[in-house]
PDB file of N, CA and C in Angstrom:
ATOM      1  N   UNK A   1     118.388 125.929 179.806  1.00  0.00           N
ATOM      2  CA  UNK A   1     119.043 124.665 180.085  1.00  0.00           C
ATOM      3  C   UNK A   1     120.496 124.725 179.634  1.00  0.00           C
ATOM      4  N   UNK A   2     121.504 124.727 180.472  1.00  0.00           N
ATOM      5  CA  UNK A   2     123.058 124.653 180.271  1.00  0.00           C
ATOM      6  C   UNK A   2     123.334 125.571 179.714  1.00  0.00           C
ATOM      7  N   UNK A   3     122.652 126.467 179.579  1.00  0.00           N
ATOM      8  CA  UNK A   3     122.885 128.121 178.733  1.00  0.00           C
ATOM      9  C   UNK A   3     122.553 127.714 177.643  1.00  0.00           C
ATOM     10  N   UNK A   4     121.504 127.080 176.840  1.00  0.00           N
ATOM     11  CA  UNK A   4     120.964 127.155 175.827  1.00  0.00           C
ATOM     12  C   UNK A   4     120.046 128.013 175.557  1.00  0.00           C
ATOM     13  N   UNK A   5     119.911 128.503 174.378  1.00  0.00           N
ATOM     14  CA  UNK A   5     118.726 130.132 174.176  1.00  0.00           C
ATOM     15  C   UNK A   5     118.420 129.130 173.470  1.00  0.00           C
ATOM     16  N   UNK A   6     116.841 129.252 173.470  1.00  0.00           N
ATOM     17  CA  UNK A   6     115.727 128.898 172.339  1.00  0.00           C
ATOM     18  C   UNK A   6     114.627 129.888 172.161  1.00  0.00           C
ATOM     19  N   UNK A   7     114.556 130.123 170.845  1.00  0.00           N
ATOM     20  CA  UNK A   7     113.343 131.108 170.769  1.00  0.00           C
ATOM     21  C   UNK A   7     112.799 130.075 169.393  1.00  0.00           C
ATOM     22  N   UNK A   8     111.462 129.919 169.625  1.00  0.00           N
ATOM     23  CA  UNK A   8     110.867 129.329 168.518  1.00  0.00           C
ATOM     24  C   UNK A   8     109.237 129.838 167.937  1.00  0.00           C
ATOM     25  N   UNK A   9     109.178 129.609 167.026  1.00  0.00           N
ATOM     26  CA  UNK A   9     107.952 129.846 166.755  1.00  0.00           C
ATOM     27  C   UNK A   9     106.752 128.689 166.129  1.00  0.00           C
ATOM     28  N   UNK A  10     106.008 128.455 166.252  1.00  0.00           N
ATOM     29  CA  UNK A  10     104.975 127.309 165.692  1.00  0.00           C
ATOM     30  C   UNK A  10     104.711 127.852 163.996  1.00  0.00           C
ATOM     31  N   UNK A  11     104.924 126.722 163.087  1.00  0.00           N
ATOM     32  CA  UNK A  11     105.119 126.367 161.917  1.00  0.00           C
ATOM     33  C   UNK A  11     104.155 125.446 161.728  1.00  0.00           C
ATOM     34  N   UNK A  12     103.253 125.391 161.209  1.00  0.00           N
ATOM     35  CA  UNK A  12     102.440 124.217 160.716  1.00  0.00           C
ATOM     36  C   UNK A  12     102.350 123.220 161.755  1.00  0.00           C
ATOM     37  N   UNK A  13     102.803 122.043 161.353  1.00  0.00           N
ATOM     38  CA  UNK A  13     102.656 120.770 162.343  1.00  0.00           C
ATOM     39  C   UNK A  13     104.346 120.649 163.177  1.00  0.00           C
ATOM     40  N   UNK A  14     104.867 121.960 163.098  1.00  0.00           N
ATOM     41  CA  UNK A  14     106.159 121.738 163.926  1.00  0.00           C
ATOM     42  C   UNK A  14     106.358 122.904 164.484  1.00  0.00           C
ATOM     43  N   UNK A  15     107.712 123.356 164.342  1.00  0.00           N
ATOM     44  CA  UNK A  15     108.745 124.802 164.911  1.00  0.00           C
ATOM     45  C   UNK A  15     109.326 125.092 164.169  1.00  0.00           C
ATOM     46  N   UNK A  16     109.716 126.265 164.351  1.00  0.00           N
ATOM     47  CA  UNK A  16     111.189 126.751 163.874  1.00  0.00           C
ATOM     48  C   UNK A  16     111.644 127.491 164.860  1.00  0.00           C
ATOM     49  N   UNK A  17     113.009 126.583 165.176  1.00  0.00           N
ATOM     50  CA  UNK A  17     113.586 127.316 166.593  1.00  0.00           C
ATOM     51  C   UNK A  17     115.297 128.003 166.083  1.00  0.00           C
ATOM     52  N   UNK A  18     114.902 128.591 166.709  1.00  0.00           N
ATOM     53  CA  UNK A  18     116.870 129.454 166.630  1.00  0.00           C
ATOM     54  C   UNK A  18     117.298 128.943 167.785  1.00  0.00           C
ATOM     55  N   UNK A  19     118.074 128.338 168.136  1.00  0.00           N
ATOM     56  CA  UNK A  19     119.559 127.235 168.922  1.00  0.00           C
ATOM     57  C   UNK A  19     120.321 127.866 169.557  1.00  0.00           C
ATOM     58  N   UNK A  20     120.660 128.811 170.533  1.00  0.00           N
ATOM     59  CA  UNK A  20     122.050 129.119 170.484  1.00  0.00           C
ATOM     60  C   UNK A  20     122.746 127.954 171.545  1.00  0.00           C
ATOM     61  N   UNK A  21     123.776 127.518 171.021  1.00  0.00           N
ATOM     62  CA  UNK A  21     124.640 126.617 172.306  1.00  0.00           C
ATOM     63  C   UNK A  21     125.603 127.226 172.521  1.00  0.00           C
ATOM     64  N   UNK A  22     126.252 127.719 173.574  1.00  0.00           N
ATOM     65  CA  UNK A  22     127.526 128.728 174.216  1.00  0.00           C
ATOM     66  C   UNK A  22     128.658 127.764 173.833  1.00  0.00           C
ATOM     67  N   UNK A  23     129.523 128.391 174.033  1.00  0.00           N
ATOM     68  CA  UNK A  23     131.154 127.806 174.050  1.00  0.00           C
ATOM     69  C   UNK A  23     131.146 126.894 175.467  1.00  0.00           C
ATOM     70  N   UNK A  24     131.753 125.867 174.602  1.00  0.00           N
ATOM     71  CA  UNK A  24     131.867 124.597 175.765  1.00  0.00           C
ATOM     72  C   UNK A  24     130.734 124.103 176.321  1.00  0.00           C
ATOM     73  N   UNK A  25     129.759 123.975 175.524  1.00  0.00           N
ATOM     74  CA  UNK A  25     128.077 122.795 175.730  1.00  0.00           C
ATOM     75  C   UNK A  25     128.993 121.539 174.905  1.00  0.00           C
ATOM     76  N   UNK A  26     128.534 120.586 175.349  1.00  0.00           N
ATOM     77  CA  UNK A  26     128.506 119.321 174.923  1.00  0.00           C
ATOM     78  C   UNK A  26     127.153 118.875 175.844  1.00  0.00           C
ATOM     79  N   UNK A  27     126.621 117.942 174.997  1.00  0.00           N
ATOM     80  CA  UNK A  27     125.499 117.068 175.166  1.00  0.00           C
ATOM     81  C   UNK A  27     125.643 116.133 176.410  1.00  0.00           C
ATOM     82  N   UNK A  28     126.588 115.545 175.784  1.00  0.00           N
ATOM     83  CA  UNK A  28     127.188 114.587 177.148  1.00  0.00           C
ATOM     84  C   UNK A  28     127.155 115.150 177.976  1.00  0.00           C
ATOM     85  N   UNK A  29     127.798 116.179 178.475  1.00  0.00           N
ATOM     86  CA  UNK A  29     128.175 116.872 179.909  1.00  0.00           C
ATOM     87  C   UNK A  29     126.429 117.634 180.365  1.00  0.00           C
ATOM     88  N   UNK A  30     126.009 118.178 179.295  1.00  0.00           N
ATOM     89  CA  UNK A  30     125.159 119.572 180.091  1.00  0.00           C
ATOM     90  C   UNK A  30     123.667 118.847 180.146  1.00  0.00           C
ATOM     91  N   UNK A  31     123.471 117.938 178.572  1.00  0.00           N
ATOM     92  CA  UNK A  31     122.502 117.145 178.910  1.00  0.00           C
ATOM     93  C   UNK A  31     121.891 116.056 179.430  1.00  0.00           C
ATOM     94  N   UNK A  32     122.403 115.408 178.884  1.00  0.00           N
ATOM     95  CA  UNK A  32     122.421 113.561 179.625  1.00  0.00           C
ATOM     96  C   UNK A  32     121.871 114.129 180.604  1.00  0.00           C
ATOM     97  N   UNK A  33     122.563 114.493 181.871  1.00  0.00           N
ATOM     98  CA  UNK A  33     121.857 113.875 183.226  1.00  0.00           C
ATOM     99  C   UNK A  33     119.996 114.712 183.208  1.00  0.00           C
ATOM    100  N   UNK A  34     120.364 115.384 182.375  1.00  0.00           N
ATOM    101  CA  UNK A  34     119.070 116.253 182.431  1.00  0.00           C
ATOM    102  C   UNK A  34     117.812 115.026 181.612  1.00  0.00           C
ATOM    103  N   UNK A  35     118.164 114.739 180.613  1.00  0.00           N
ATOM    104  CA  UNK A  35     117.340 113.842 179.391  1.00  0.00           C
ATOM    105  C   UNK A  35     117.411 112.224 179.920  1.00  0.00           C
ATOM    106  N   UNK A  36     118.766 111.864 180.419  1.00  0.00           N
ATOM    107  CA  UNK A  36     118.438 110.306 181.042  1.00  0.00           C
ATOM    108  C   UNK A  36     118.748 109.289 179.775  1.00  0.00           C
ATOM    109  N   UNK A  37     119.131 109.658 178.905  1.00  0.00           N
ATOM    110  CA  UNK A  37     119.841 108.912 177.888  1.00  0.00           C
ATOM    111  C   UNK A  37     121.366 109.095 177.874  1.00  0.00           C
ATOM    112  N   UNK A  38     121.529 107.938 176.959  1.00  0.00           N
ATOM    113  CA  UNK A  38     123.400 108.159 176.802  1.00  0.00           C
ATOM    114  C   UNK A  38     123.541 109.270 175.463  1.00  0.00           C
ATOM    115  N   UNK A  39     122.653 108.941 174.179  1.00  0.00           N
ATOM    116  CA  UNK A  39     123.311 109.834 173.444  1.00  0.00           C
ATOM    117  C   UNK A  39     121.814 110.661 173.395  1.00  0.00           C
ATOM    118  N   UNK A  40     122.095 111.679 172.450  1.00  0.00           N
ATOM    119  CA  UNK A  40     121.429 112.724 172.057  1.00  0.00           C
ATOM    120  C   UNK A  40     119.944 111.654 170.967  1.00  0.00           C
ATOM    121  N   UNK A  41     118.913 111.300 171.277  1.00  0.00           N
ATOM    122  CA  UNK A  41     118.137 110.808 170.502  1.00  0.00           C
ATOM    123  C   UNK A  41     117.123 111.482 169.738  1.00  0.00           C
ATOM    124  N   UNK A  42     117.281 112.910 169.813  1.00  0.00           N
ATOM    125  CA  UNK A  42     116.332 113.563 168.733  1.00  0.00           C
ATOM    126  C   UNK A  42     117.307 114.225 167.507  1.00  0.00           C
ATOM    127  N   UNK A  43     116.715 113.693 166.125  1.00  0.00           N
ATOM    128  CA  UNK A  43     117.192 114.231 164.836  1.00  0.00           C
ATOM    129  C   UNK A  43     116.956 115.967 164.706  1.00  0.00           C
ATOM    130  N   UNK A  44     117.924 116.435 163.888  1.00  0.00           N
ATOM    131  CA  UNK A  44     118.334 117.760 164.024  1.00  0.00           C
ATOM    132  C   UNK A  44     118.088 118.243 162.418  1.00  0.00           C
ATOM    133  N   UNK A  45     117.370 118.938 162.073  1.00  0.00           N
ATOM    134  CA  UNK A  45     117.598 119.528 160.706  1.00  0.00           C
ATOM    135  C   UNK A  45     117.853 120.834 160.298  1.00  0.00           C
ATOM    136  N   UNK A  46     118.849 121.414 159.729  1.00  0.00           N
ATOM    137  CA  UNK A  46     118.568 123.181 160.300  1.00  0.00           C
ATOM    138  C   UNK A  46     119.734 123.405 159.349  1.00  0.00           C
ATOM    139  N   UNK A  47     120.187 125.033 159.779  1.00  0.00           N
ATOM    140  CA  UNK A  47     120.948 125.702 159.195  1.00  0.00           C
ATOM    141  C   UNK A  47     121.978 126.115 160.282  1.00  0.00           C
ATOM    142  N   UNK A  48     123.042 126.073 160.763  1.00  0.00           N
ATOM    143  CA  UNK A  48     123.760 127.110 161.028  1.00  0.00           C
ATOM    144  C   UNK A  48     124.742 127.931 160.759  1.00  0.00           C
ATOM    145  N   UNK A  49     124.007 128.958 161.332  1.00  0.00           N
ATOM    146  CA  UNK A  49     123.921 130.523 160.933  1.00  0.00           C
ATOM    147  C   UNK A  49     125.551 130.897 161.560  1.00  0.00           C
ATOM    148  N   UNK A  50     125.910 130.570 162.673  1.00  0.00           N
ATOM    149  CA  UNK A  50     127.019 130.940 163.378  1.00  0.00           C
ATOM    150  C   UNK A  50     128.083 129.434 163.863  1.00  0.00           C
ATOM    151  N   UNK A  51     129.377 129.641 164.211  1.00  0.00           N
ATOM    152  CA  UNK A  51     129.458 128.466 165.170  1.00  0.00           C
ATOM    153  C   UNK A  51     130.255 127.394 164.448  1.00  0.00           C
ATOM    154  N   UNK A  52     130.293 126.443 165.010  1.00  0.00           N
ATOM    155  CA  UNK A  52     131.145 125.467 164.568  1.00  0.00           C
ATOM    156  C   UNK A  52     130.799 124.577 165.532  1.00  0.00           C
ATOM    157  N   UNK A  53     130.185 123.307 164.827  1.00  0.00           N
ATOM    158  CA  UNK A  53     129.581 121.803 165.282  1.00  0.00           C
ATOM    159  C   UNK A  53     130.538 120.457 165.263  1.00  0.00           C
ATOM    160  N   UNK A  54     131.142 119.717 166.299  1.00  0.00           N
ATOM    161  CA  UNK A  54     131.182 118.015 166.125  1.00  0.00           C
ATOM    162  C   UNK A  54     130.651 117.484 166.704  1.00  0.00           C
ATOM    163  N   UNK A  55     130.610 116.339 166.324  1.00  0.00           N
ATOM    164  CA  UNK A  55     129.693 115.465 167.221  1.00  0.00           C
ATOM    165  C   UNK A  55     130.226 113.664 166.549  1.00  0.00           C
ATOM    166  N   UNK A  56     129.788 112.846 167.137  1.00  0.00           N
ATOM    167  CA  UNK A  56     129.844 111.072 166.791  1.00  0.00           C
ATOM    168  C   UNK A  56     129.001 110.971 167.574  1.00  0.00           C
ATOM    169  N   UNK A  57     128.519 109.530 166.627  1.00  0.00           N
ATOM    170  CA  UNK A  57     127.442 108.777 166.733  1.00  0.00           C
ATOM    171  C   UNK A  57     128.212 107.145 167.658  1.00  0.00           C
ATOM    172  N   UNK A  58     127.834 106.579 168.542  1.00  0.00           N
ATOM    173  CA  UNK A  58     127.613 105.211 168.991  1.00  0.00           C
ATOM    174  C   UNK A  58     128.921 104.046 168.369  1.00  0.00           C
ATOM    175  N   UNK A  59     128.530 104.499 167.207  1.00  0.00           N
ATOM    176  CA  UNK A  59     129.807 103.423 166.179  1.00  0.00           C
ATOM    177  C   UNK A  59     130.686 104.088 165.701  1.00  0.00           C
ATOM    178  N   UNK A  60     130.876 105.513 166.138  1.00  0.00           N
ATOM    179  CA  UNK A  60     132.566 105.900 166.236  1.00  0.00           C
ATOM    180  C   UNK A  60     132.432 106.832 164.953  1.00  0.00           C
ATOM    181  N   UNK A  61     131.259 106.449 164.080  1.00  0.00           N
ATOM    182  CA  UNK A  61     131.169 107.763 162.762  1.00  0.00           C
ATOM    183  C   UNK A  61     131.403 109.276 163.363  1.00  0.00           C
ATOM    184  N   UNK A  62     131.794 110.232 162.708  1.00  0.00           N
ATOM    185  CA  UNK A  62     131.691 111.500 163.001  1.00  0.00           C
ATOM    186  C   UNK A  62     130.908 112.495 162.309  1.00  0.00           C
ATOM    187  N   UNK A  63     130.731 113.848 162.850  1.00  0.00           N
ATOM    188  CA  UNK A  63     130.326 114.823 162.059  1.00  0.00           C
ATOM    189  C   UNK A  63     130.691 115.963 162.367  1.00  0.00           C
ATOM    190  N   UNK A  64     131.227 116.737 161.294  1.00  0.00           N
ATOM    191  CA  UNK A  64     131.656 118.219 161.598  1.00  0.00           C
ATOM    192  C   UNK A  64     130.720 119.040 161.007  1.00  0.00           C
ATOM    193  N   UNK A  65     130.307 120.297 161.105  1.00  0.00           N
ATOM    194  CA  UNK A  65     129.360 121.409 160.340  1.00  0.00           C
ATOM    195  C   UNK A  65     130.128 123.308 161.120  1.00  0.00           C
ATOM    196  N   UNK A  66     130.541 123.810 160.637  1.00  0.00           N
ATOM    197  CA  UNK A  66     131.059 124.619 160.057  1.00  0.00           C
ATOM    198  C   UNK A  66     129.884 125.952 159.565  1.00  0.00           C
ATOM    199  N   UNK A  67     129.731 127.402 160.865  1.00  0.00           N
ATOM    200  CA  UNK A  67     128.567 127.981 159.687  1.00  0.00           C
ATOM    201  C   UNK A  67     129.539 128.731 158.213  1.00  0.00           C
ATOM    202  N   UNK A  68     128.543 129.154 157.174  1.00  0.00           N
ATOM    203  CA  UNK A  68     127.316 128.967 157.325  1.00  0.00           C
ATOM    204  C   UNK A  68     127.105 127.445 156.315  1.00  0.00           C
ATOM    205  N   UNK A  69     126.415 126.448 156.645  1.00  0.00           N
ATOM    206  CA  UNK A  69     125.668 125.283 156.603  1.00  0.00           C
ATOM    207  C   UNK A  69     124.977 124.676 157.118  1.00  0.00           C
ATOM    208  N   UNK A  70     123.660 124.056 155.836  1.00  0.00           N
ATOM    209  CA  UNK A  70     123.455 123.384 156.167  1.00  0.00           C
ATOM    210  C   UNK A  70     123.667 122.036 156.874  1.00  0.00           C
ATOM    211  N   UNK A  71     122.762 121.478 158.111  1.00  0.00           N
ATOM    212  CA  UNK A  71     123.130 120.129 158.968  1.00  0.00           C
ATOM    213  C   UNK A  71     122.270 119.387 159.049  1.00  0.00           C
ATOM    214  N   UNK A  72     122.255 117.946 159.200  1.00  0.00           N
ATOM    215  CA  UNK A  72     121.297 116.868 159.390  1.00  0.00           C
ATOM    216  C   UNK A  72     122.010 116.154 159.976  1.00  0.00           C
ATOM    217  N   UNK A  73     121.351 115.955 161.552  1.00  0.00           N
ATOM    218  CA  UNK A  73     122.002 115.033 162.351  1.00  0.00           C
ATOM    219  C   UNK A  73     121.106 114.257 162.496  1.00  0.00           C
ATOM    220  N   UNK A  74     121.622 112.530 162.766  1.00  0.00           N
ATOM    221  CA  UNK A  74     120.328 111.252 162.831  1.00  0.00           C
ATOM    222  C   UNK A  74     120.550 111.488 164.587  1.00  0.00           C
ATOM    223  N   UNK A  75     119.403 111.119 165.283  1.00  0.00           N
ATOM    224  CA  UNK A  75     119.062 110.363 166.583  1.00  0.00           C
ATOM    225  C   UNK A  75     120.378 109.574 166.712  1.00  0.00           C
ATOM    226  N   UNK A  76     120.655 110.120 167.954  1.00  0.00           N
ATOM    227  CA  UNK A  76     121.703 108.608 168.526  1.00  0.00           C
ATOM    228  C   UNK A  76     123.260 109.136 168.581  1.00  0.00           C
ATOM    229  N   UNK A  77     123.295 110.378 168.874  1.00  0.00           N
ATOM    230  CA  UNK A  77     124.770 111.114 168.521  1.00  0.00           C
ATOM    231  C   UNK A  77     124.938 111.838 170.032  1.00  0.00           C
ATOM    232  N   UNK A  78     126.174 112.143 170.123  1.00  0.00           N
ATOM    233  CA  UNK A  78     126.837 113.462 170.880  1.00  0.00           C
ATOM    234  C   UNK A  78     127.191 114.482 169.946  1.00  0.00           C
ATOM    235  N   UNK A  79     127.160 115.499 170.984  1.00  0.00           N
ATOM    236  CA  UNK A  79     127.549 116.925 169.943  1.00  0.00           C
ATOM    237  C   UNK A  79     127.835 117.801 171.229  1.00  0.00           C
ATOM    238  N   UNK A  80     129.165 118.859 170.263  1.00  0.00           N
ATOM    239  CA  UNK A  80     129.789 119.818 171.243  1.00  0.00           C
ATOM    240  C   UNK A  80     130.100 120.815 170.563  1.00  0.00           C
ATOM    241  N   UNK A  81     130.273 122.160 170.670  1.00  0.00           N
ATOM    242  CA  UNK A  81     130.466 123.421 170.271  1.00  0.00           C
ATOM    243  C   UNK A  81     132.068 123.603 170.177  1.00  0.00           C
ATOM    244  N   UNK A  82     132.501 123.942 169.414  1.00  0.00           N
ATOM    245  CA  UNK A  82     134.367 124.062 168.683  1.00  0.00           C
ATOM    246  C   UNK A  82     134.379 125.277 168.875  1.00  0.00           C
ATOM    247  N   UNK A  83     135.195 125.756 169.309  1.00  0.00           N
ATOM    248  CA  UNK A  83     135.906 126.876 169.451  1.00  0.00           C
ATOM    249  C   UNK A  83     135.393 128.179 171.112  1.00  0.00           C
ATOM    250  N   UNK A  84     135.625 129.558 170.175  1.00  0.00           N
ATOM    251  CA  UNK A  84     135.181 130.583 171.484  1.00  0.00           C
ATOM    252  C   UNK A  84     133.874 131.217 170.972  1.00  0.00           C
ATOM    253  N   UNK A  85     133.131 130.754 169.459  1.00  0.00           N
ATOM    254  CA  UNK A  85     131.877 131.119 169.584  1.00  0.00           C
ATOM    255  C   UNK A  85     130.980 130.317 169.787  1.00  0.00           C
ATOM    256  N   UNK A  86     129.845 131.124 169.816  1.00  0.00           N
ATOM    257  CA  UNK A  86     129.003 130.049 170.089  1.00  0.00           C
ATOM    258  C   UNK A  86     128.406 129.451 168.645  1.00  0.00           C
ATOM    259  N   UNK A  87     127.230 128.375 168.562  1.00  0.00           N
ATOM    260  CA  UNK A  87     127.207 127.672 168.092  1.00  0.00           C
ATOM    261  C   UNK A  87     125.261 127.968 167.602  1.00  0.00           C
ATOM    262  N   UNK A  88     124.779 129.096 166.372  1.00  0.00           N
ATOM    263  CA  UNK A  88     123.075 129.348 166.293  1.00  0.00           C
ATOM    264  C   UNK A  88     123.018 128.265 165.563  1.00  0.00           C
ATOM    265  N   UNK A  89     122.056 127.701 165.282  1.00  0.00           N
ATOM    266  CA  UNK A  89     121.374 126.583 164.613  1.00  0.00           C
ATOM    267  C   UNK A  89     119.848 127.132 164.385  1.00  0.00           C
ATOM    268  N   UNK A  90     119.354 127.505 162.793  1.00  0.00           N
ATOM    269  CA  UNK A  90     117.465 127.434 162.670  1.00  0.00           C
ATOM    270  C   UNK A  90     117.316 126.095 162.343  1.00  0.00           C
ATOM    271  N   UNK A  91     116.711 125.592 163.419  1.00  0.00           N
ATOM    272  CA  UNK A  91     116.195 124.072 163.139  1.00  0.00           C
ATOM    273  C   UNK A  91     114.836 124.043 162.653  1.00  0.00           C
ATOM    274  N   UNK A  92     114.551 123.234 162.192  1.00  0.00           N
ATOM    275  CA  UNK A  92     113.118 122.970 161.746  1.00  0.00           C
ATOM    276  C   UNK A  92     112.715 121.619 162.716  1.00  0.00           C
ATOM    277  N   UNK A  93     111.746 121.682 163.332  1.00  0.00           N
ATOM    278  CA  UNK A  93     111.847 120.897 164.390  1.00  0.00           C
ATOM    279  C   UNK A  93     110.348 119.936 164.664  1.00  0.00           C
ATOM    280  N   UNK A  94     110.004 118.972 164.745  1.00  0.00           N
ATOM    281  CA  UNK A  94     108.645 118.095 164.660  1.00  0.00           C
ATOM    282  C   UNK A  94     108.694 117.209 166.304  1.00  0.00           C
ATOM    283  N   UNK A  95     109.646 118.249 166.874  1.00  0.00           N
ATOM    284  CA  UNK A  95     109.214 117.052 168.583  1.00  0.00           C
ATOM    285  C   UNK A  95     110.311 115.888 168.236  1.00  0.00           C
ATOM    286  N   UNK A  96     109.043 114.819 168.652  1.00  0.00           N
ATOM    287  CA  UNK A  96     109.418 113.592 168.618  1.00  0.00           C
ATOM    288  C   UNK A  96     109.441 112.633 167.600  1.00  0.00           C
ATOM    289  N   UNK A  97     108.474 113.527 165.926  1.00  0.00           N
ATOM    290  CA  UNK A  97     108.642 112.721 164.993  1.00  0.00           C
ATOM    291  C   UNK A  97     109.127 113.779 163.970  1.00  0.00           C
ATOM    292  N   UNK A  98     110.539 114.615 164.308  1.00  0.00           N
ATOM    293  CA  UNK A  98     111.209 115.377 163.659  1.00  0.00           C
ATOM    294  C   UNK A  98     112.119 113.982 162.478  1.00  0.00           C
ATOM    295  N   UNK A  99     112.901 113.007 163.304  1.00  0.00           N
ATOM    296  CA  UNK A  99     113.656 112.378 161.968  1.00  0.00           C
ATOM    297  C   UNK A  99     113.010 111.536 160.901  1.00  0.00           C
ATOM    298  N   UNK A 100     111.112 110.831 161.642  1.00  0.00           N
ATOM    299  CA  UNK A 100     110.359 110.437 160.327  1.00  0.00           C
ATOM    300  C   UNK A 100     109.938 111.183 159.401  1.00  0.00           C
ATOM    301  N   UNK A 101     109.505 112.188 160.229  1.00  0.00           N
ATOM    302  CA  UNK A 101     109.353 113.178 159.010  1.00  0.00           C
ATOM    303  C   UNK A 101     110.155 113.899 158.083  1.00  0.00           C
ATOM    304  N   UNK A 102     111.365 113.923 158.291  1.00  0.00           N
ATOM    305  CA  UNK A 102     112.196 113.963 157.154  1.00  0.00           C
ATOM    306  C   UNK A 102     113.040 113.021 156.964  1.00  0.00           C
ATOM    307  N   UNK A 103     112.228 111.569 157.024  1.00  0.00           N
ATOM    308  CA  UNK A 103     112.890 110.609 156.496  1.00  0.00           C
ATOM    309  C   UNK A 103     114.196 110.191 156.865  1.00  0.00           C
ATOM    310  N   UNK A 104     114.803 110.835 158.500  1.00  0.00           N
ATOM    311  CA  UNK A 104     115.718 109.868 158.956  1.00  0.00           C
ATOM    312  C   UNK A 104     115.594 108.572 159.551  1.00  0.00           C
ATOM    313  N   UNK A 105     116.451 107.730 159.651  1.00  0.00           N
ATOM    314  CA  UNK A 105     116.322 106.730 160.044  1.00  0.00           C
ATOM    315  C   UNK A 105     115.874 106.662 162.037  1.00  0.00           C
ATOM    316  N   UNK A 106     115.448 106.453 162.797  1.00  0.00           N
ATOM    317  CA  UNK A 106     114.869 106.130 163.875  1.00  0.00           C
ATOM    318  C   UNK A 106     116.735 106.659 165.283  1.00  0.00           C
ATOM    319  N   UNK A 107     117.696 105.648 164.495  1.00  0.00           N
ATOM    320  CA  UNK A 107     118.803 106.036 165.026  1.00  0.00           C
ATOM    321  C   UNK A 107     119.931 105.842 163.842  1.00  0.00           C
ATOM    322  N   UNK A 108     120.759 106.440 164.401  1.00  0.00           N
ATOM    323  CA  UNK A 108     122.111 106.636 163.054  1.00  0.00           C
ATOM    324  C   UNK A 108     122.510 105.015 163.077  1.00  0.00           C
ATOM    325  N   UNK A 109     122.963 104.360 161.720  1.00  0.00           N
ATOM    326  CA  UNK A 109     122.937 103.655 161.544  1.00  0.00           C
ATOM    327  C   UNK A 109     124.483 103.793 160.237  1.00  0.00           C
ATOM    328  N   UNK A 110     125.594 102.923 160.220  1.00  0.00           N
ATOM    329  CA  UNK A 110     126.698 103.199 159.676  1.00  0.00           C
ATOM    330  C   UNK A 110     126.665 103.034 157.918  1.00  0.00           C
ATOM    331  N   UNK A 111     126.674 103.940 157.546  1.00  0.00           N
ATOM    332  CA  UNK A 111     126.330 103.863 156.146  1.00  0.00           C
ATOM    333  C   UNK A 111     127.049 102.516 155.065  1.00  0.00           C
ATOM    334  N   UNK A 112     128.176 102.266 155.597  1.00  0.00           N
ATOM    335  CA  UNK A 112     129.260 101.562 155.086  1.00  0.00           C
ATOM    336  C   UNK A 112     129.032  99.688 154.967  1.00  0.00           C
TER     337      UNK A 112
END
């Protein structure tokens, strides 16, 4: 999908997937029409390994991630790949109840 690599493996009651997003994926552009939402609504928990991440949420918050770091993105965001590499992410991944189960909130919500 949009030149995304996924290789994952089954973990207990989830995944662990390795991410790659190419240079110049954004969500907006490659996914949306594919998913049928405006923003990105599944929570993200992981490491990346390579790459360089931004993204905003709905109410204008931002997020940058930089490898190698750790990332936790809430439901309810865009995200796009910075620069000419690409962008690995090991996510730890639960589907559809990836952000209850680690206790994110449902959608990003402004801390302030």
């Amino acid at each position: 999908m949009a030149g995304v690599k996924i290789d994952s493996v089954a973990a207990a009651n989830g995944q662990v997937k390795r991410v790659v997003y190419p240079p110049g994926f954004r969500w907006s552009i490659h996914m949306k029409p594919l998913i049928g939402t405006e923003l990105c609504m599944h929570g993200h928990v992981g490491f990346l390994t390579s790459g360089k991440v931004q993204g905003q949420y709905a109410d204008g918050c931002t997020f940058e991630f930089a490898a190698p770091q750790v990332m936790v993105v809430e439901p309810g965001h865009d995200a796009w790949v910075v620069g000419r590499e690409p962008a690995v992410l090991i996510q730890f991944d639960a589907a559809a109840e990836t952000a209850q189960r680690f206790g994110l909130p449902a959608e990003h919500r402004h801390a302030g």
